[in-house]
Protein backbone atom coordinates (compact mmCIF):
# COMPACT_ATOMS: atom_id res chain seq x y z
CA UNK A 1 -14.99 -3.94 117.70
CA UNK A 2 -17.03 -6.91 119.37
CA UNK A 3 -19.74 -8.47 117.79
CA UNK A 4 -22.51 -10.03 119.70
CA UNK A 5 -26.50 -9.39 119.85
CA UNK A 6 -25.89 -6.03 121.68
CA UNK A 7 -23.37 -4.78 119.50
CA UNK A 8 -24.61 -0.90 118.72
CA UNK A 9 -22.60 1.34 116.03
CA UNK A 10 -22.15 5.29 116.47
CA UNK A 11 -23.90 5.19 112.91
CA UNK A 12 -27.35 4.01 114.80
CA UNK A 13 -26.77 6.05 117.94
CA UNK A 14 -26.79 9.40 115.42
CA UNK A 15 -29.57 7.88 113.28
CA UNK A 16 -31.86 7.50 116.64
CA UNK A 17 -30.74 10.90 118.28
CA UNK A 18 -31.33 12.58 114.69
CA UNK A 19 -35.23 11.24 114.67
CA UNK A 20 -35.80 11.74 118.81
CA UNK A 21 -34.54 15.56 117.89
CA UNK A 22 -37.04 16.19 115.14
CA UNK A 23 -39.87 14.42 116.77
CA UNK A 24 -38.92 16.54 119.89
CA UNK A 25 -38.82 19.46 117.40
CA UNK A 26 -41.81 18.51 115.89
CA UNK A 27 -44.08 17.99 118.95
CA UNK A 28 -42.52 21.39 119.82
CA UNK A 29 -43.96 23.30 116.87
CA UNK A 30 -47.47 21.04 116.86
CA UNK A 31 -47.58 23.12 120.91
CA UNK A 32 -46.42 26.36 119.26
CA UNK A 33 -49.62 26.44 116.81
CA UNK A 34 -52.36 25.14 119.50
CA UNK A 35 -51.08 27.45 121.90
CA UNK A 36 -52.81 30.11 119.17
CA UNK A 37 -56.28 28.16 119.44
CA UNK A 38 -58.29 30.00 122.07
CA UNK A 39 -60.15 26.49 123.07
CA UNK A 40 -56.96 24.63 123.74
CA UNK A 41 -55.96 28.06 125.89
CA UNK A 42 -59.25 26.84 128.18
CA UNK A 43 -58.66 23.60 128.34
CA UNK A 44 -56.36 23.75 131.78
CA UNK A 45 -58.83 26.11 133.57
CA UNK A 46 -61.76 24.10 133.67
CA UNK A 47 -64.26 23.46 136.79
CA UNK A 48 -62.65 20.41 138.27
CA UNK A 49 -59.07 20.70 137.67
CA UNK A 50 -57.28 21.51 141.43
CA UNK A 51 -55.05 23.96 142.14
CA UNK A 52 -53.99 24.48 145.39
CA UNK A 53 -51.38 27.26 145.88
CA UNK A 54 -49.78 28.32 149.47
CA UNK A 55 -46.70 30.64 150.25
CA UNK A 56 -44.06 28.24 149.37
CA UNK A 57 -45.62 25.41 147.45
CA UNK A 58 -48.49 25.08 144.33
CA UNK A 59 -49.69 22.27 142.80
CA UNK A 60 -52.07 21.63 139.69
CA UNK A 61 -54.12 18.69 139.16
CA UNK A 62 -55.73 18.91 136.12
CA UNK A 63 -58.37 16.39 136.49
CA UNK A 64 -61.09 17.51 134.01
CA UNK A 65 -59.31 18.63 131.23
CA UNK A 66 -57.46 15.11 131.45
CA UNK A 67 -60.22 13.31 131.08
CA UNK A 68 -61.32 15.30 128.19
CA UNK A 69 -58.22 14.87 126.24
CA UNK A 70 -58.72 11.11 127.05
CA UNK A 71 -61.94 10.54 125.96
CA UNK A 72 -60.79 12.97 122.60
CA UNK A 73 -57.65 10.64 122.15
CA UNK A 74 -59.34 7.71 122.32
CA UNK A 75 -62.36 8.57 119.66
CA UNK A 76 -59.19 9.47 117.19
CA UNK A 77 -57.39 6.52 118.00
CA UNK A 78 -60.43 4.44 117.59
CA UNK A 79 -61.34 5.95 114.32
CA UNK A 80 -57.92 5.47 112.98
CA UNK A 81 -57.91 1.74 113.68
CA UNK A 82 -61.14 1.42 111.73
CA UNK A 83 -59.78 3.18 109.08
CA UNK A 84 -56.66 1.72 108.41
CA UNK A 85 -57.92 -1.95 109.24
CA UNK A 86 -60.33 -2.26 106.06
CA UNK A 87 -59.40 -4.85 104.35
């Protein structure tokens, strides 16, 4: 086995594909339960998202609802900071 600063063991390679499954698991079940919310159902057909569709191409440009789910994101984020950085 070589040794060196890029050495990697199969013992971290399962450790990291072990936590990437579960959080791909996990973000998997977190769409499964807002998929039930009827506002989150809405939030893709709003005034101002594009959609062009022809006979052998579509495309979707969701350019409302992504701003919303910025501007949501970054209030939470923001919040969070302020929270955990009492000191």
């Amino acid at each position: 086995m070589r040794t060196g600063p890029f050495t990697v063991d199969i013992e971290s390679i399962g450790r990291v594909l072990l936590i990437g499954g579960l959080a791909v698991a996990g973000v998997g079940g977190l769409m499964l339960l807002l998929s039930r919310v009827p506002v989150i159902n809405q939030l893709f057909n709003l005034p101002g998202d594009v959609r062009i569709q022809g006979e052998n191409f579509s495309c979707f440009v969701p350019i409302v609802s992504m701003i919303i789910i910025s501007v949501v994101l970054t209030v939470v984020v923001n919040l969070l900071l302020r929270i955990f950085n009492r000191q």
